[in-house]
Protein backbone atom coordinates (compact mmCIF):
# COMPACT_ATOMS: atom_id res chain seq x y z
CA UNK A 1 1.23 -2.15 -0.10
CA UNK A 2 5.43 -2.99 -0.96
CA UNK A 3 7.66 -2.02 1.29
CA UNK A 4 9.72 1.22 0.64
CA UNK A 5 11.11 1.34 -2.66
CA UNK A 6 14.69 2.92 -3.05
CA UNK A 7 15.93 2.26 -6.54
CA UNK A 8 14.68 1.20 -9.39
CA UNK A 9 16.94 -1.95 -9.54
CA UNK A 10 15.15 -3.35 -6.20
CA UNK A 11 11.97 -2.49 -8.08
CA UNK A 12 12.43 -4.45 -10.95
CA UNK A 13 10.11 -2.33 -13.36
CA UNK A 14 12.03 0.63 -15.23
CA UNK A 15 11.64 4.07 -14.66
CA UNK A 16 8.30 5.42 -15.85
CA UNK A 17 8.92 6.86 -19.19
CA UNK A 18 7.38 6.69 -22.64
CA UNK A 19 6.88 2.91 -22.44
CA UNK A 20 4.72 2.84 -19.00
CA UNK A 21 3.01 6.26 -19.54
CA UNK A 22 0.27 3.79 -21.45
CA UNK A 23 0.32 1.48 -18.64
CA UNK A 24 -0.51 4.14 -16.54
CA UNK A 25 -3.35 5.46 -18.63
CA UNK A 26 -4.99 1.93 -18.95
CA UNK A 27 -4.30 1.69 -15.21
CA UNK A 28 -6.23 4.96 -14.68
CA UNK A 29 -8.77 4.30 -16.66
CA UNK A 30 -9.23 1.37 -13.84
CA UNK A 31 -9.25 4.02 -11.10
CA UNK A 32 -12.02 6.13 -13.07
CA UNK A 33 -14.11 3.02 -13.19
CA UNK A 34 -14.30 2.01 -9.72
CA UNK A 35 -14.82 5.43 -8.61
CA UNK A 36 -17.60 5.76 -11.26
CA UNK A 37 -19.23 2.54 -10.05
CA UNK A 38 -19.23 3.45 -6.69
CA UNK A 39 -21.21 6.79 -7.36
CA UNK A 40 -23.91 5.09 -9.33
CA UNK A 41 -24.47 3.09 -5.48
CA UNK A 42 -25.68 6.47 -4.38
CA UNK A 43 -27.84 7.37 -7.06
CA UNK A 44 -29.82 4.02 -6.70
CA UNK A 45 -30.72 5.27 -3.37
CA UNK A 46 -34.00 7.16 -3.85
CA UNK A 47 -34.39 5.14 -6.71
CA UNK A 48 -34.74 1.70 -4.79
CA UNK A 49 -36.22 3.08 -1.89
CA UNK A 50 -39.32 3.68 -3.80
CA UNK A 51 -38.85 0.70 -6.05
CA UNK A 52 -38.87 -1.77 -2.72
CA UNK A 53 -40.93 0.91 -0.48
CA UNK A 54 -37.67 0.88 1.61
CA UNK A 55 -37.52 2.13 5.27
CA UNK A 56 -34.03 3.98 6.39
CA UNK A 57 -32.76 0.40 8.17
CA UNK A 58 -33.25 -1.12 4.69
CA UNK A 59 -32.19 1.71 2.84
CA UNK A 60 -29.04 2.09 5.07
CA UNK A 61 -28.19 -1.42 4.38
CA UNK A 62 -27.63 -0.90 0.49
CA UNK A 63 -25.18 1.56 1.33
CA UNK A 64 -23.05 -0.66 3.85
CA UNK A 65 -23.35 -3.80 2.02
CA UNK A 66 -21.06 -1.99 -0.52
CA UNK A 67 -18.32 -1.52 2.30
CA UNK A 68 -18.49 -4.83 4.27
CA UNK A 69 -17.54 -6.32 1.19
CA UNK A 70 -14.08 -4.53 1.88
CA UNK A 71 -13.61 -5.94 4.75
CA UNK A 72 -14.50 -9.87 3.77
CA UNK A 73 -12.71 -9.42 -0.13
CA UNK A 74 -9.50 -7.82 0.81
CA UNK A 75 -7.59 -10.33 2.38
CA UNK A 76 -9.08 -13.02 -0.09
CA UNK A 77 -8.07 -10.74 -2.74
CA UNK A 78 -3.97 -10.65 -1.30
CA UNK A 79 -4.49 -14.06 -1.48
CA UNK A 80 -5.37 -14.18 -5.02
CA UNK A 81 -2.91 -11.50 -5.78
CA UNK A 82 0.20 -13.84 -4.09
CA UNK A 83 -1.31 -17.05 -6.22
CA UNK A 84 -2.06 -15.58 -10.03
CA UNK A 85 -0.14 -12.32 -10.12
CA UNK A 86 -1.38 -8.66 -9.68
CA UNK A 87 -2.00 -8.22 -13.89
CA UNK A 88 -4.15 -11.54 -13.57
CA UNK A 89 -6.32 -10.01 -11.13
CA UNK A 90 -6.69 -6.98 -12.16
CA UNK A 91 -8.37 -8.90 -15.18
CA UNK A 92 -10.35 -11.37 -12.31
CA UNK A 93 -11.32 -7.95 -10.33
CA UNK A 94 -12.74 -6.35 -13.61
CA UNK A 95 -15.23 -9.96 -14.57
CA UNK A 96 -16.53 -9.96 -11.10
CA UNK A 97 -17.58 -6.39 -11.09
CA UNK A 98 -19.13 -7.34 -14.70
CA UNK A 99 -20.59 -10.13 -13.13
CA UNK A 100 -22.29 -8.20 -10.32
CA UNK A 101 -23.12 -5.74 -13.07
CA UNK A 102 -25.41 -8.56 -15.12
CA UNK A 103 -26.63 -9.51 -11.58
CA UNK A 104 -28.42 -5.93 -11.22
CA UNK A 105 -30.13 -7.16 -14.63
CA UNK A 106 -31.39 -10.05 -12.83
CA UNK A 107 -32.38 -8.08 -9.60
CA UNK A 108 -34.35 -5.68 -11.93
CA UNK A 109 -36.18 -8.12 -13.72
CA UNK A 110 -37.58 -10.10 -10.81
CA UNK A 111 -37.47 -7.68 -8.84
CA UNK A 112 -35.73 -8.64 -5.60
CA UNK A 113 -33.94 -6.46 -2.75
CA UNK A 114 -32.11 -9.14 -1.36
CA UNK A 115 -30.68 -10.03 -4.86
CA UNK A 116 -29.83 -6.51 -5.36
CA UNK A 117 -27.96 -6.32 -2.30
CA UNK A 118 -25.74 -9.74 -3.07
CA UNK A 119 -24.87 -8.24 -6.76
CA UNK A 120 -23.69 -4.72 -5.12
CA UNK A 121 -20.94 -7.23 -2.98
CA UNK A 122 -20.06 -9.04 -6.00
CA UNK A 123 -19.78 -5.91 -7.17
CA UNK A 124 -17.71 -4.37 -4.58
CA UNK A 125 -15.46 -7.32 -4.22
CA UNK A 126 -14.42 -7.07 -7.63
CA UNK A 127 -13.36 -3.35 -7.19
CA UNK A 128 -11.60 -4.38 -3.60
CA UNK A 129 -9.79 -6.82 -5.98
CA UNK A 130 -8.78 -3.79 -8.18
CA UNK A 131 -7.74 -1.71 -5.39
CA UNK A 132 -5.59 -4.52 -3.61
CA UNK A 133 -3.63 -4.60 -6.91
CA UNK A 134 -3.82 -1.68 -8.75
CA UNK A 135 -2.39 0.62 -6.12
CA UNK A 136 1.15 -1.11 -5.29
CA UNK A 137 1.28 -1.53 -9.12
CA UNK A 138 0.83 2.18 -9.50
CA UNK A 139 3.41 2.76 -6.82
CA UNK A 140 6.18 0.90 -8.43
CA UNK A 141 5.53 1.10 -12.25
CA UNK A 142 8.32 4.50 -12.64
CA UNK A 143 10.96 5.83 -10.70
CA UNK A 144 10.49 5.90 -6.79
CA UNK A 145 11.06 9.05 -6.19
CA UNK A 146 7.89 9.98 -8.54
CA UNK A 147 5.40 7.32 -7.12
CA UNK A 148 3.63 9.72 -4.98
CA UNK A 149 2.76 12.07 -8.05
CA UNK A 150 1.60 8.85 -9.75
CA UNK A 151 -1.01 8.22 -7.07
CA UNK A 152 -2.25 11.49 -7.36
CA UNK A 153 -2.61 11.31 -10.75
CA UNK A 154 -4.75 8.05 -11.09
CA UNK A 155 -6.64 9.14 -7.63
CA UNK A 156 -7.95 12.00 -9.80
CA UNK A 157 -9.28 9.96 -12.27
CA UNK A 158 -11.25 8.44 -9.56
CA UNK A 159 -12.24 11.79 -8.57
CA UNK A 160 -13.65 12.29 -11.94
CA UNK A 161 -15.20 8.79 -12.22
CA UNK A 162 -17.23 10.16 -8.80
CA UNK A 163 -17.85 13.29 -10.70
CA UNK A 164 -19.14 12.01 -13.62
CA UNK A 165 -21.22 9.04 -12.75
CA UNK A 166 -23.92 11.34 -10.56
CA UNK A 167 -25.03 12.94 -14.30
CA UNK A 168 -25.16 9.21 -15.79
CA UNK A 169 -26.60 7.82 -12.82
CA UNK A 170 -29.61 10.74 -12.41
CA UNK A 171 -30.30 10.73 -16.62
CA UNK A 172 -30.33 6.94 -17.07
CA UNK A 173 -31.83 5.63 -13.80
CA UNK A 174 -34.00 8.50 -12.57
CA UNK A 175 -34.60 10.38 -15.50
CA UNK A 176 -36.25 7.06 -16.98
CA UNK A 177 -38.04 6.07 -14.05
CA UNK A 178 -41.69 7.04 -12.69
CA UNK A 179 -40.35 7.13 -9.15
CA UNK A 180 -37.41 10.10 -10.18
CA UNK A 181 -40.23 11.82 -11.86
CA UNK A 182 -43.03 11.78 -10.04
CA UNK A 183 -44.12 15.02 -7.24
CA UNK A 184 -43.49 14.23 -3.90
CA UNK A 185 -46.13 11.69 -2.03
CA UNK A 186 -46.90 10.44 -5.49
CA UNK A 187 -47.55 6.29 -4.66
CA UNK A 188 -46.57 3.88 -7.57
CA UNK A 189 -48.68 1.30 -9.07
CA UNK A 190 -46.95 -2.18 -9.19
CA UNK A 191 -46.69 -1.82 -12.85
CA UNK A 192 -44.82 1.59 -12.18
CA UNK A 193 -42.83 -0.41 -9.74
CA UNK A 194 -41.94 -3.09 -11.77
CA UNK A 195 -41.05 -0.36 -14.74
CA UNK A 196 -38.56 1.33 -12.55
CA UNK A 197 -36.86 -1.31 -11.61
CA UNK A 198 -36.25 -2.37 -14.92
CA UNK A 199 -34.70 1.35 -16.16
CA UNK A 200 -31.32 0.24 -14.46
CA UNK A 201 -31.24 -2.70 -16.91
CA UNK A 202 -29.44 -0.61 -19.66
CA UNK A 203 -27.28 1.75 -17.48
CA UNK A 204 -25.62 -1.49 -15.64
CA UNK A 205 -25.58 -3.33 -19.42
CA UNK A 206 -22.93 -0.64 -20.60
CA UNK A 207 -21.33 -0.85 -17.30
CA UNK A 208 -20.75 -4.27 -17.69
CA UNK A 209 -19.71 -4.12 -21.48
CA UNK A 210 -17.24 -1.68 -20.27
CA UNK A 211 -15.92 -3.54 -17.41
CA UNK A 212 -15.54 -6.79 -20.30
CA UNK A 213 -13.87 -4.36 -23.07
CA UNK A 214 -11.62 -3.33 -20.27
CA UNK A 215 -10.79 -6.82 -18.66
CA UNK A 216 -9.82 -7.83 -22.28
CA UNK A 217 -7.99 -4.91 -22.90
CA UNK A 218 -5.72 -5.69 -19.57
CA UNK A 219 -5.23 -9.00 -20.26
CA UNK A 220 -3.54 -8.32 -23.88
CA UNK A 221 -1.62 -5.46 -22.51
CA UNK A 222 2.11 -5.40 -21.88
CA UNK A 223 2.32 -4.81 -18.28
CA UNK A 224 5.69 -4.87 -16.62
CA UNK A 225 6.00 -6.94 -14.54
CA UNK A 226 6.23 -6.39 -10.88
CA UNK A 227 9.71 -6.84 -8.92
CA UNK A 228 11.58 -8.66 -6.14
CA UNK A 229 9.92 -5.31 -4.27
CA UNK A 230 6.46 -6.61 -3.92
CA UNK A 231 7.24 -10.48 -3.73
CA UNK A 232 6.46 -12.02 -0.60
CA UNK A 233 9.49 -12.70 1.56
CA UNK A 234 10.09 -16.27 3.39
CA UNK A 235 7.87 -17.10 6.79
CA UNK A 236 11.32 -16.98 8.89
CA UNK A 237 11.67 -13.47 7.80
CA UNK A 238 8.46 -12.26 7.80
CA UNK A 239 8.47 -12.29 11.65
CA UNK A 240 10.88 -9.23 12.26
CA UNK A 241 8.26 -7.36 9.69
CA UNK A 242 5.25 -7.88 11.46
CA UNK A 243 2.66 -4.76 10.34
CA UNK A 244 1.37 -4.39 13.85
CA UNK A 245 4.70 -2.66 14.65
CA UNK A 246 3.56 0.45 12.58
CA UNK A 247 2.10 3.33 14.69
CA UNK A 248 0.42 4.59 11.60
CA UNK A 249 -1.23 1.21 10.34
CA UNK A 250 -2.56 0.59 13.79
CA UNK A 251 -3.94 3.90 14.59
CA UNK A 252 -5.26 4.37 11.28
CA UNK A 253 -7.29 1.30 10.66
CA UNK A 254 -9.63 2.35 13.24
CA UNK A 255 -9.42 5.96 11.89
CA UNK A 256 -10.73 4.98 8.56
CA UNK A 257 -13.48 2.58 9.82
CA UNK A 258 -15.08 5.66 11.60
CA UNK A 259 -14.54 7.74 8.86
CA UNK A 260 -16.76 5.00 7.15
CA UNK A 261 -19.21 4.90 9.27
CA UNK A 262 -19.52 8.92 8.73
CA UNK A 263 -19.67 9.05 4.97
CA UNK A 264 -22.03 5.77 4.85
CA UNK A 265 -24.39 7.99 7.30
CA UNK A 266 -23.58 11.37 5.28
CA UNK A 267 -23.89 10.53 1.78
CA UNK A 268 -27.00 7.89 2.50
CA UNK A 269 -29.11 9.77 4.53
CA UNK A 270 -28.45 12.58 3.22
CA UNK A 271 -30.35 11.77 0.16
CA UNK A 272 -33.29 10.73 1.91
CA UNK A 273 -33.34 14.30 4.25
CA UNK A 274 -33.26 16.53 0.64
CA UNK A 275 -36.35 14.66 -0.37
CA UNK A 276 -38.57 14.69 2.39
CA UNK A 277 -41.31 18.00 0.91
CA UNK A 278 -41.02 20.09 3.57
CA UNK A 279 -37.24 20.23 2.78
C-alpha cells in the first residue's frame, strides 16, 4: 500500500473527476472478476469431490491451495509491480489468471487432481497480482480525501462478483454434470466421471475469454499514471520506514491468517456437511 497521501500534488494523478470515473469503472470491473473467480473455487467443491472420489484431506486441499498462493505470489508480485509498472501488471495479473483458466481445460480433459490443483495457483497468483496493484491504484486515482469511498465502491463490485458467480457456477458446472444431479449415494460410472469433469470446460472457456478481452482492454486504456506517492524511496531512507514499526500491520497479519484458516474451514466444509442425506 503508498504511504499516506495528503494532496493531490504529492499524488501525482488528478483529482478523480469525469476523466478517471472510467478508470475506475474498468478498474472495478477488475475487482468483480476476481471476486467472481474466487466463488466459482467453491462451487467446484462437491463437484470435484465426486469427480476424483475426494476424501475431506483432499478436498480441503483445493480450497487452501487457492490461498497459499497468496502467500508465495505477493511479494513476487511487488516485485513485478516495482520492475514493469502497476498498469503493466494489472495486464500480466489478468493473462495468468487466463492462463490458469485454459489449464482447468486441460485438467478436465485428462482428468487429473493434481493438475487441477496447480491451475487454481496459477490462477490465484494472477488475482494476488491484481490485488497487489489494483488497490494502491484505487487509493490514489482521485482526491485523497475521497479514497476511502473509492475502496468501498470497487470492494462492492467484488461483493457482487461473489454474489453472482454461485448462480453461474451451480447452472454451468453442476447443473450440466451427472454428479450435481444425481440422488444422494448415487455412484458414477467412469464414463459419468469423465463427463463431469469435462462440463467445466465451457464455464472456465468464457472465463478465460473474459479475462483476455479484459487484459486487452487495460492495456489500451489511458491510465494515469501513478505518482512520486507510490515510488519506492532510496535504501538509505527506507530504514527509518521499516513496516514492522506499525502496531496495526504486525498485529494484523496474524489476525487475518486465522481468519483464513476459519473461512477455508467454514465455506469448505461446509459444503460437504449440507450434503451428507441425513442433513
Amino acid at each position: 500500500m503508498p504511504a499516506p497521501i495528503t494532496s493531490p500534488a504529492r499524488t501525482g494523478v488528478a483529482p478523480a473527476g469525469g476523466g478517471h470515473g472510467r478508470a475506475l469503472g474498468l478498474l472495478a470491473s477488475l475487482f468483480f472478476m476476481w471476486g467472481f473467480i474466487t466463488v466459482i473455487n467453491n462451487t467446484l467443491l462437491p463437484h470435484l469431490k465426486s469427480v476424483f472420489d475426494l476424501n475431506y484431506t483432499q478436498t480441503t486441499l483445493i480450497e487452501s491451495v487457492w490461498f497459499i498462493a497468496y502467500f508465495f505470489a505477493s511479494i513476487p508480485s511487488a516485485k513485478l509491480i516495482e520492475r514493469i509498472g502497476y498498469q503493466r501488471s494489472l495486464v500480466v495479473g489478468l493473462l495468468i489468471m487466463a492462463a490458469g483458466a485454459l489449464g482447468m481445460i486441460l485438467a478436465a480433459s485428462i482428468p487429473s487432481y493434481g493438475v487441477t490443483l496447480v491451475m487454481l495457483f496459477v490462477i490465484a497468483s494472477g488475482i494476488t497480482l491484481l490485488q497487489v496493484a489494483a488497490n494502491p491504484y484505487v487509493a490514489v486515482i482521485g482526491a485523497p480525501e475521497t479514497a476511502s469511498s473509492r475502496l468501498n465502491l470497487v470492494q462492492a463490485m467484488n461483493s457482487a462478483g461473489t454474489m453472482l458467480a454461485p448462480l453461474f457456477g451451480a447452472y454451468l458446472i453442476l447443473g450440466r454434470s451427472k454428479g450435481g444431479t444425481a440422488a444422494n449415494g448415487v455412484v458414477l460410472t467412469p464414463a459419468e466421471r469423465l463427463a463431469d469433469a469435462q462440463s467445466v470446460i465451457l464455464p472456465y472457456v468464457l472465463v478465460a475469454i473474459v479475462l483476455v478481452v479484459l487484459a486487452v482492454v487495460i492495456a489500451r486504456f489511458p491510465l494515469p499514471a501513478m505518482g512520486a506517492a507510490t515510488s519506492r524511496v532510496a535504501k538509505e531512507d527506507r530504514k527509518n520506514h521499516s513496516l514492522w514499526k506499525h502496531r496495526n500491520l504486525v498485529f494484523g497479519i496474524p489476525a487475518i491468517f486465522i481468519y483464513l484458516i476459519a473461512e477455508i474451514g467454514v465455506a469448505n466444509l461446509f459444503v460437504n456437511f449440507v450434503s451428507q442425506p441425513n442433513i
